[in-house]
Protein backbone atom coordinates (compact mmCIF):
# COMPACT_ATOMS: atom_id res chain seq x y z
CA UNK A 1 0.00 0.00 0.00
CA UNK A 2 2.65 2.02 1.00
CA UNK A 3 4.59 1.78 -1.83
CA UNK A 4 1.79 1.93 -4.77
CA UNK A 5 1.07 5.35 -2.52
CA UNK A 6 4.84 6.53 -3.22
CA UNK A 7 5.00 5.52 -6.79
CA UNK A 8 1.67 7.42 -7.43
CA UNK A 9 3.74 10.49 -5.15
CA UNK A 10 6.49 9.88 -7.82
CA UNK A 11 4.50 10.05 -10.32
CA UNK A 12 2.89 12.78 -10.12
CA UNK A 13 5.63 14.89 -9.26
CA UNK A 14 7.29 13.56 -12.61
CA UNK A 15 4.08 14.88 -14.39
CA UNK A 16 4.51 18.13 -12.70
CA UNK A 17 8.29 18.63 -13.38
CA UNK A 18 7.67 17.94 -17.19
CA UNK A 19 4.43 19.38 -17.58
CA UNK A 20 5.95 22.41 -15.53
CA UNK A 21 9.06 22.77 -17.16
CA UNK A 22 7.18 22.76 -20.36
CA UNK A 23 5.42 25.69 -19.03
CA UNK A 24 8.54 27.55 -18.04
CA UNK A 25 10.41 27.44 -20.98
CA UNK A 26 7.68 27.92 -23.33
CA UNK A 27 7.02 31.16 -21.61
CA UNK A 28 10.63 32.11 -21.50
CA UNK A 29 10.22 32.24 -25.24
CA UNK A 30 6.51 33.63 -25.37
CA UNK A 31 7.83 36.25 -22.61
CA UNK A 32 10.49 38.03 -25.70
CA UNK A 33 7.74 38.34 -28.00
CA UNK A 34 5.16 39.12 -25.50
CA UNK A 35 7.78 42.13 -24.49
CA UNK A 36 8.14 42.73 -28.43
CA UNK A 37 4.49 43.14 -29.14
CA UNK A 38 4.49 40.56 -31.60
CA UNK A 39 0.93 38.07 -32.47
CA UNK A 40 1.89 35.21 -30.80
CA UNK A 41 3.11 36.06 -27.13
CA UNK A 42 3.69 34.72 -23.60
CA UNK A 43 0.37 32.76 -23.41
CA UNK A 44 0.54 30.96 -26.65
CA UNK A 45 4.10 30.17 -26.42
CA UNK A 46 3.59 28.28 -22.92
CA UNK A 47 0.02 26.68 -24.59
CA UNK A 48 2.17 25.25 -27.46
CA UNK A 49 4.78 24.14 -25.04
CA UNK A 50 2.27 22.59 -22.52
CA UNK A 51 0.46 20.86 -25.36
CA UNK A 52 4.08 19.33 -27.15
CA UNK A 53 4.73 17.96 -23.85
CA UNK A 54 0.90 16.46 -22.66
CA UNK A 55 1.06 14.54 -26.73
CA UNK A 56 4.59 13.74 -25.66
CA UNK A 57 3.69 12.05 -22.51
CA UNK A 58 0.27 10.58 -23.69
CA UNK A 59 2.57 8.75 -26.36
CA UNK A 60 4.89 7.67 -23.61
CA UNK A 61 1.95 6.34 -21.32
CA UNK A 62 0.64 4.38 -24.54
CA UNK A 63 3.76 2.73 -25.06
CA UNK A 64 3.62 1.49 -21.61
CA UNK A 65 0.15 0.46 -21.51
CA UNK A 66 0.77 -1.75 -24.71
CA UNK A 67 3.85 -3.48 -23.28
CA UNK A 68 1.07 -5.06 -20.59
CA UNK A 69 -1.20 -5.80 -23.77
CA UNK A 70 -1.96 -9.28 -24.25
CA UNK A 71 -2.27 -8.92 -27.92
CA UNK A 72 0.59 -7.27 -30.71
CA UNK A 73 -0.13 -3.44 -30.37
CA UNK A 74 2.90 -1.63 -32.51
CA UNK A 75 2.75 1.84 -31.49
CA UNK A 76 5.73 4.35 -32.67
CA UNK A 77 6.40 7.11 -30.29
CA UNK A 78 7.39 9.13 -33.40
CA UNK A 79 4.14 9.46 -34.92
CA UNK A 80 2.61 11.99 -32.15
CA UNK A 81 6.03 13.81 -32.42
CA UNK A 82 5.18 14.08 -36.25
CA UNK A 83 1.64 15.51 -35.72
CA UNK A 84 3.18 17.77 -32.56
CA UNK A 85 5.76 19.15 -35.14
CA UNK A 86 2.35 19.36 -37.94
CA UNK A 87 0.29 20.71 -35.50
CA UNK A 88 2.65 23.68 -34.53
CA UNK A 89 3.42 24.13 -38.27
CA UNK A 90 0.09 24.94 -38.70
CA UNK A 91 -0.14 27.29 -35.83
CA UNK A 92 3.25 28.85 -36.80
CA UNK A 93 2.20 29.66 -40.71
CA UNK A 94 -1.06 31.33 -39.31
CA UNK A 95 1.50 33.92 -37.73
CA UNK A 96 2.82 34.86 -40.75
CA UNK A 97 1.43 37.08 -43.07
CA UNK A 98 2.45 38.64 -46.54
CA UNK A 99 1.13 41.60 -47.76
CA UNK A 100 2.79 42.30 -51.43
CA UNK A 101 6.99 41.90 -50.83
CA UNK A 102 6.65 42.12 -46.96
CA UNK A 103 6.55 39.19 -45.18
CA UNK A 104 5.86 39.67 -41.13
CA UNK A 105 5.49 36.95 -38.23
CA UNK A 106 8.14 34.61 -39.55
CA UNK A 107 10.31 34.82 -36.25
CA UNK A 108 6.76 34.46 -34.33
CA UNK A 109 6.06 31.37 -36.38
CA UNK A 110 9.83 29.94 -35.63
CA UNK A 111 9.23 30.94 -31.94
CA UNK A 112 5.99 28.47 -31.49
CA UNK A 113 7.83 25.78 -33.45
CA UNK A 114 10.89 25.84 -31.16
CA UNK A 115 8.61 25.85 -28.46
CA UNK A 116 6.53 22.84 -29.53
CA UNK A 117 9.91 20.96 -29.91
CA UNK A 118 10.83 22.35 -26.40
CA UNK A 119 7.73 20.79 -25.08
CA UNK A 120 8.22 17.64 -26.44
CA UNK A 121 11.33 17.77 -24.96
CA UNK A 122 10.04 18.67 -21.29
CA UNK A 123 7.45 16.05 -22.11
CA UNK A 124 10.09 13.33 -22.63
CA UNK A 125 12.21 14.14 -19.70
CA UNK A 126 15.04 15.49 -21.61
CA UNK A 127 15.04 18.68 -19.55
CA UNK A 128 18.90 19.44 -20.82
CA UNK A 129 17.92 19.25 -24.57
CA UNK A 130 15.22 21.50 -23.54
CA UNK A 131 16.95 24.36 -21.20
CA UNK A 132 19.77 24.47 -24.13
CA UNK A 133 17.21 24.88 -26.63
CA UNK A 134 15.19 27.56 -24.51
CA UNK A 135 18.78 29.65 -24.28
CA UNK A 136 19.96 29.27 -27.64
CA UNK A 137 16.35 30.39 -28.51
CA UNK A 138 16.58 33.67 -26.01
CA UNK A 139 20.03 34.11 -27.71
CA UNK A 140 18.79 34.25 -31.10
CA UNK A 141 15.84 36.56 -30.04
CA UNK A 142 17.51 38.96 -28.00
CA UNK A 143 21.43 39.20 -29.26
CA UNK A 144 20.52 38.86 -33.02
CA UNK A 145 17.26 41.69 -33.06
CA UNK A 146 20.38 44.38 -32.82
CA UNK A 147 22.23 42.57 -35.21
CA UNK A 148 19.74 42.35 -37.67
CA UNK A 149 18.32 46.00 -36.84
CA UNK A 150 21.94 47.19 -37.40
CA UNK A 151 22.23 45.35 -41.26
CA UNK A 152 18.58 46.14 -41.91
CA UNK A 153 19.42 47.25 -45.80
CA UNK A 154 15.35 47.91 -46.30
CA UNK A 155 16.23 51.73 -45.30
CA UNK A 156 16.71 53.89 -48.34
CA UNK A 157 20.81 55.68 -48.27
């Protein structure tokens, strides 16, 4: 009794980290763009993030269910990753919007993808993969705005 009462503790607090951590870093991300004004901000980043890493674990859950199965179940893990990464896609191209030459969202549509893959991430208990990610992300939003701002050859001489 004892024991199925700590592995359920466990377990939770597994669910909690991941789903948590999710949360975090998505919003790390969502928190730049949020602070930039852009479409897609802190909320939607840390949805996206959250939602990688709940199909992430729901795929991990259904691989151990089947392993108890008393019939063949094949089930590959990489499938929900594919419709994660489809599903983000989707939400990523409805950021970005072309009127005429202009093109505008692009980074905003990048932003929820790396998110999504952060959550999956989080979701799969690959926290390092996921905090590296989440920095390298930050780096390329913050540090490379002023370098891009500074080459910006759109202004007329």
């Amino acid at each position: 009794m004892f024991t199925e009462m700590l592995a359920t503790e466990t377990a939770l607090l597994d669910l909690l980290l991941r789903l948590g951590a999710a949360l975090l870093l998505g919003g790390m991300i969502g928190l730049e763009r949020e602070l930039k004004n852009r479409p897609a901000g802190l909320r939607t980043n840390m949805m996206v993030s959250l939602a990688a890493a709940t199909f992430t674990l729901i795929s991990a859950e259904l691989i151990a269910e089947s392993r108890n199965a008393t019939q063949l179940i094949q089930i590959d893990p990489l499938r929900i990753i594919e419709a994660v990464i489809a599903g983000v896609a989707f939400l990523g191209a409805g950021a970005i919007i072309r009127a005429g030459k202009d093109v505008k969202g692009l980074t905003t549509g990048a932003s929820l993808w790396v998110s999504g893959s952060i959550g999956v991430a989080c979701g799969g208990g690959f926290y390092m993969v996921a905090i590296v990610a989440t920095i390298l992300s930050l780096i390329v939003l913050y540090v490379l705005s002023f370098v891009a701002k500074a080459m910006d050859t759109s202004k007329p001489d």
